[in-house]
C-alpha atoms as a PDB file:
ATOM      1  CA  UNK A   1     164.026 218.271  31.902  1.00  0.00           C
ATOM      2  CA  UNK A   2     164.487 215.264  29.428  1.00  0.00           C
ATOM      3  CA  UNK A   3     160.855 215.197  28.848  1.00  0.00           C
ATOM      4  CA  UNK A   4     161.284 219.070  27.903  1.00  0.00           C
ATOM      5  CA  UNK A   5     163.962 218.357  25.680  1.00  0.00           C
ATOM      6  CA  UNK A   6     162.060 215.741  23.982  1.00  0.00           C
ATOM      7  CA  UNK A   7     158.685 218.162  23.649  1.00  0.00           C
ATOM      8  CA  UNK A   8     160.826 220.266  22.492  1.00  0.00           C
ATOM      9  CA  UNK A   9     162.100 218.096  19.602  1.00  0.00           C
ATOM     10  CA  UNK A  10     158.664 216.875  18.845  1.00  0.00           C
ATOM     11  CA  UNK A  11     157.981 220.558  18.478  1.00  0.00           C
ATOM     12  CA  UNK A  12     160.861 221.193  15.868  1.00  0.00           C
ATOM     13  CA  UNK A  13     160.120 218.085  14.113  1.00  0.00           C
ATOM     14  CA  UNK A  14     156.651 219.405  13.568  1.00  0.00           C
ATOM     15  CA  UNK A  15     157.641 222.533  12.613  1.00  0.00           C
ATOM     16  CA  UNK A  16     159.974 221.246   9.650  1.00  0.00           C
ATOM     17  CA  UNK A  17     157.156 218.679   8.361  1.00  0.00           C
ATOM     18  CA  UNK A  18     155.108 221.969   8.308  1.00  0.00           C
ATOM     19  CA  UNK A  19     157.945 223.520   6.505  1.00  0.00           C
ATOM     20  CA  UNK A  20     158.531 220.216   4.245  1.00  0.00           C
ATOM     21  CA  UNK A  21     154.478 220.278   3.720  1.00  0.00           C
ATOM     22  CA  UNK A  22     154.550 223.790   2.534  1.00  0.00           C
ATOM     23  CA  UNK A  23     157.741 223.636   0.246  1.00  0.00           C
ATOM     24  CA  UNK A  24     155.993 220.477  -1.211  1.00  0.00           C
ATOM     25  CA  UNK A  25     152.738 222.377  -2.165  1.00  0.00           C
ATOM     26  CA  UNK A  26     155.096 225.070  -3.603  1.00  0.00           C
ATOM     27  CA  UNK A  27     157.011 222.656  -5.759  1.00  0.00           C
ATOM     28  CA  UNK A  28     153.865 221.061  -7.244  1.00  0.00           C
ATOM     29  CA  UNK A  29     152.053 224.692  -7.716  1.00  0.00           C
ATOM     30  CA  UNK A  30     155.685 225.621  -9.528  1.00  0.00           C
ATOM     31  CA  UNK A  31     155.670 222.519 -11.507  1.00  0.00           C
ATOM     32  CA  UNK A  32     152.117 222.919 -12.260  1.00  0.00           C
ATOM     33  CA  UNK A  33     152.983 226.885 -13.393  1.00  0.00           C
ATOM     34  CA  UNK A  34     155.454 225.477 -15.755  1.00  0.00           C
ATOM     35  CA  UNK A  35     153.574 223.155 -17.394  1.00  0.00           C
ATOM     36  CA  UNK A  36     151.038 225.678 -18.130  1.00  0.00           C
ATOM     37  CA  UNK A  37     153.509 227.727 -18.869  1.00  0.00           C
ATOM     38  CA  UNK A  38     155.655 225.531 -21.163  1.00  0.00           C
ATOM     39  CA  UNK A  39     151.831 224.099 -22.779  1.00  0.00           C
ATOM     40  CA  UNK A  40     151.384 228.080 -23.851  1.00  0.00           C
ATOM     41  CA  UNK A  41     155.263 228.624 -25.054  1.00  0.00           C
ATOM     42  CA  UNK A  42     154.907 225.135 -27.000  1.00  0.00           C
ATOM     43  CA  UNK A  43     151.492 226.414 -28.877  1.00  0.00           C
ATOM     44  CA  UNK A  44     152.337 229.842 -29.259  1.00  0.00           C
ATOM     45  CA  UNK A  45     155.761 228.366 -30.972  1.00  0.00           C
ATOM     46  CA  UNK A  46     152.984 226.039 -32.492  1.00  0.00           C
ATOM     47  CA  UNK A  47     151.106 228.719 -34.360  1.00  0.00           C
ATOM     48  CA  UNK A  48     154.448 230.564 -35.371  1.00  0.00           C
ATOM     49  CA  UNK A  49     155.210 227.367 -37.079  1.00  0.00           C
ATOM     50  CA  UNK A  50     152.106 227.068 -39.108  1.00  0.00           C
ATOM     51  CA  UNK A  51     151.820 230.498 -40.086  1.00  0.00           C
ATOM     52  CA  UNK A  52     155.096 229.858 -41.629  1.00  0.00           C
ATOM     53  CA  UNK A  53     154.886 226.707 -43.140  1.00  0.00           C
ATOM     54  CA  UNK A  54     150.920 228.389 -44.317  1.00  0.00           C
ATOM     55  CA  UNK A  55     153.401 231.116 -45.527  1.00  0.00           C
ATOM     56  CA  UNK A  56     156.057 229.145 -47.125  1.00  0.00           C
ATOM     57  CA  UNK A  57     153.522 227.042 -49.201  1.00  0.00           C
ATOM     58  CA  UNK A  58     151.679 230.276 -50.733  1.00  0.00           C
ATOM     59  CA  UNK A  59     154.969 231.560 -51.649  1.00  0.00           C
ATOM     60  CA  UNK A  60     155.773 227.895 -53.639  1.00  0.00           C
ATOM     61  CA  UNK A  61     152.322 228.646 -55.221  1.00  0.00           C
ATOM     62  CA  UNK A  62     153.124 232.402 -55.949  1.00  0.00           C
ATOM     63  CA  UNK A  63     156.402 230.320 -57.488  1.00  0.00           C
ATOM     64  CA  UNK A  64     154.628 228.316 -59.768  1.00  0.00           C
ATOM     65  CA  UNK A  65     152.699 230.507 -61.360  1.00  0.00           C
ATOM     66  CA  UNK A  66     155.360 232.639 -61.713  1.00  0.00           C
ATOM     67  CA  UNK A  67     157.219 230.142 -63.180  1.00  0.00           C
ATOM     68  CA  UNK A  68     154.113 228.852 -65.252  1.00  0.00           C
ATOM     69  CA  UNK A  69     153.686 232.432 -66.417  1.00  0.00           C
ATOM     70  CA  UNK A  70     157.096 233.050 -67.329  1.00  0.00           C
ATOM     71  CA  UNK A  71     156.787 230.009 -70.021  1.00  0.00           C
ATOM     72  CA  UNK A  72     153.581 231.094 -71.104  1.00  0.00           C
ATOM     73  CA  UNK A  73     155.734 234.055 -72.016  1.00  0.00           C
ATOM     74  CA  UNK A  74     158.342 232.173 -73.392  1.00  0.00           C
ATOM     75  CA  UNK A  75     155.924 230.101 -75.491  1.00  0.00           C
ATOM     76  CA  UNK A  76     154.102 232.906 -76.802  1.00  0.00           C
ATOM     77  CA  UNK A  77     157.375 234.631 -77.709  1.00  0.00           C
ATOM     78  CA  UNK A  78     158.577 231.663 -79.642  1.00  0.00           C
ATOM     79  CA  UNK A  79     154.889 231.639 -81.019  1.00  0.00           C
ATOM     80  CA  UNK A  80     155.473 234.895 -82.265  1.00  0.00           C
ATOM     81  CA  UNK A  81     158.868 234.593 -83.833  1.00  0.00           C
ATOM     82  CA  UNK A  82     157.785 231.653 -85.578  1.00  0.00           C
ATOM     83  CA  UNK A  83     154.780 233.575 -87.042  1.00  0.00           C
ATOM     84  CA  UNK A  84     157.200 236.623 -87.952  1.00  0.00           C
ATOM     85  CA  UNK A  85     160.005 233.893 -89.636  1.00  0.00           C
ATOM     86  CA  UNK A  86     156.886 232.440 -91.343  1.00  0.00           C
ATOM     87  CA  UNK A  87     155.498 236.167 -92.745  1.00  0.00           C
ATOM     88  CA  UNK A  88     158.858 237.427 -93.153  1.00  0.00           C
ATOM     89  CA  UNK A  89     159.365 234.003 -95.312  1.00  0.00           C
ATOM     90  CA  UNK A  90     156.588 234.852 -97.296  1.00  0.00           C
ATOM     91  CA  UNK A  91     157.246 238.659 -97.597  1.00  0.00           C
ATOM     92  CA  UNK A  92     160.770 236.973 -98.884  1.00  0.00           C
ATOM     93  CA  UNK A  93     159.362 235.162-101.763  1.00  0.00           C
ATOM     94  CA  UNK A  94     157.173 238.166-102.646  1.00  0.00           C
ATOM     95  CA  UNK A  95     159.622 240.603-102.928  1.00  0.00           C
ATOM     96  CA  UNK A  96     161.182 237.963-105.021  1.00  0.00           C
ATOM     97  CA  UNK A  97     158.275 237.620-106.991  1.00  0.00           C
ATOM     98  CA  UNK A  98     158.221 241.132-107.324  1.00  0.00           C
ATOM     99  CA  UNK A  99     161.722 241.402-108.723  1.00  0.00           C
ATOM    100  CA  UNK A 100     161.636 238.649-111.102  1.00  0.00           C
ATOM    101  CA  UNK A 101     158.389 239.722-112.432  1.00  0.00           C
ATOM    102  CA  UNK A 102     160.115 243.367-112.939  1.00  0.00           C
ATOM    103  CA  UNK A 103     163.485 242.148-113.832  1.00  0.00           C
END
């Protein structure tokens, strides 16, 4: 009877490290799942992250020579009001010319 009992036992004791065994192999498999899983999520985020930063420098570019044509502009319209002051200067002093040499 005792030695039954203890066969038994022996038998339910192998049974659980069977079960212990196999949840192991499932924990590591999981683990292992994650990783992979987490290494994919972490490059895919990865990617995301240089395509913006890719995305954020051309738009500083597309900035500066927005900004660089803008005070082209600027500098050209300045260029060309100072040319007008000067010939409108000149067409000044003609006209007076013009109306002293009448007058």
């Amino acid at each position: 009877n005792t030695i039954a009992q203890l066969q038994q036992r022996m038998a339910s004791i192998g049974e659980l490290e069977g079960e212990i065994e196999s949840l192991k192999k499932r924990h590591e498999i999981e683990m292992h799942h994650n990783k992979v899983n987490y290494a994919k999520e972490v490059s895919v985020v990865q990617k995301e992250l240089d395509n913006a930063l890719k995305d954020l420098n051309k738009a500083r570019k597309d900035a500066d020579r927005l900004q660089e044509d803008i005070m082209r502009a600027e500098g050209y319209k300045y260029d060309m009001n100072r040319v007008k002051s000067a010939d409108l200067k000149k067409q000044h002093e003609r006209v007076k010319k013009t109306v002293e040499h009448q007058g």
